[in-house]
N, C-alpha and C. Protein backbone atom coordinates (compact mmCIF):
# COMPACT_ATOMS: atom_id res chain seq x y z
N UNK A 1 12.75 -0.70 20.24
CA UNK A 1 12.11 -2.02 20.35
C UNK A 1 10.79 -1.86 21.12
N UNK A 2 11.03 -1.07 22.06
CA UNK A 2 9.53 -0.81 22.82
C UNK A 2 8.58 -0.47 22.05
N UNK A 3 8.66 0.66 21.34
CA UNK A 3 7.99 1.19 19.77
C UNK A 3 6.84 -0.42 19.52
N UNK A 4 7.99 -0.96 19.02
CA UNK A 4 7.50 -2.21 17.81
C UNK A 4 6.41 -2.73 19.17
N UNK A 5 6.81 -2.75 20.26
CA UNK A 5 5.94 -3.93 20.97
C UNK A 5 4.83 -2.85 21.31
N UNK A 6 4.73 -1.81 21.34
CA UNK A 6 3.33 -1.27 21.72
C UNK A 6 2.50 -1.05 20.62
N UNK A 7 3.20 -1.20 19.02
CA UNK A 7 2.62 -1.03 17.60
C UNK A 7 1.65 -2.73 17.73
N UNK A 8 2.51 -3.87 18.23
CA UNK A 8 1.77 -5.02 18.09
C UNK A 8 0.50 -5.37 18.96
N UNK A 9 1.01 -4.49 20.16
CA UNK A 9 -0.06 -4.96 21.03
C UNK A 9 -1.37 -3.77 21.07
N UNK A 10 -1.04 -2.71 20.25
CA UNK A 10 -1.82 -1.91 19.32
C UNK A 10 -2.82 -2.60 18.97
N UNK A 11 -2.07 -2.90 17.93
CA UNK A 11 -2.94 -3.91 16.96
C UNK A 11 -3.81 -5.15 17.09
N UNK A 12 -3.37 -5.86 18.44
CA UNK A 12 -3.89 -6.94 18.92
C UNK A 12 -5.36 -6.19 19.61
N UNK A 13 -5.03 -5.17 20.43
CA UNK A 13 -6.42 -4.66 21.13
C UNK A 13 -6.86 -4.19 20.45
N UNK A 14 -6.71 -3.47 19.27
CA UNK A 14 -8.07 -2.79 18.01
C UNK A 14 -8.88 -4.15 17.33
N UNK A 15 -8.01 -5.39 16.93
CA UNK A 15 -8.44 -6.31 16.34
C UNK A 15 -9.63 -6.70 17.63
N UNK A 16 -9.19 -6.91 18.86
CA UNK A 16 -10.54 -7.57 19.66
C UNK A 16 -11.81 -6.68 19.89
């Protein structure tokens, strides 16, 4: 589950 939440918040800081 940690995985998934550092894949989203990945994704949140490349998008800004």
């Amino acid at each position: 589950m940690n995985n998934s939440i550092k894949f989203c918040f990945s994704r949140i800081t490349t998008g800004m």
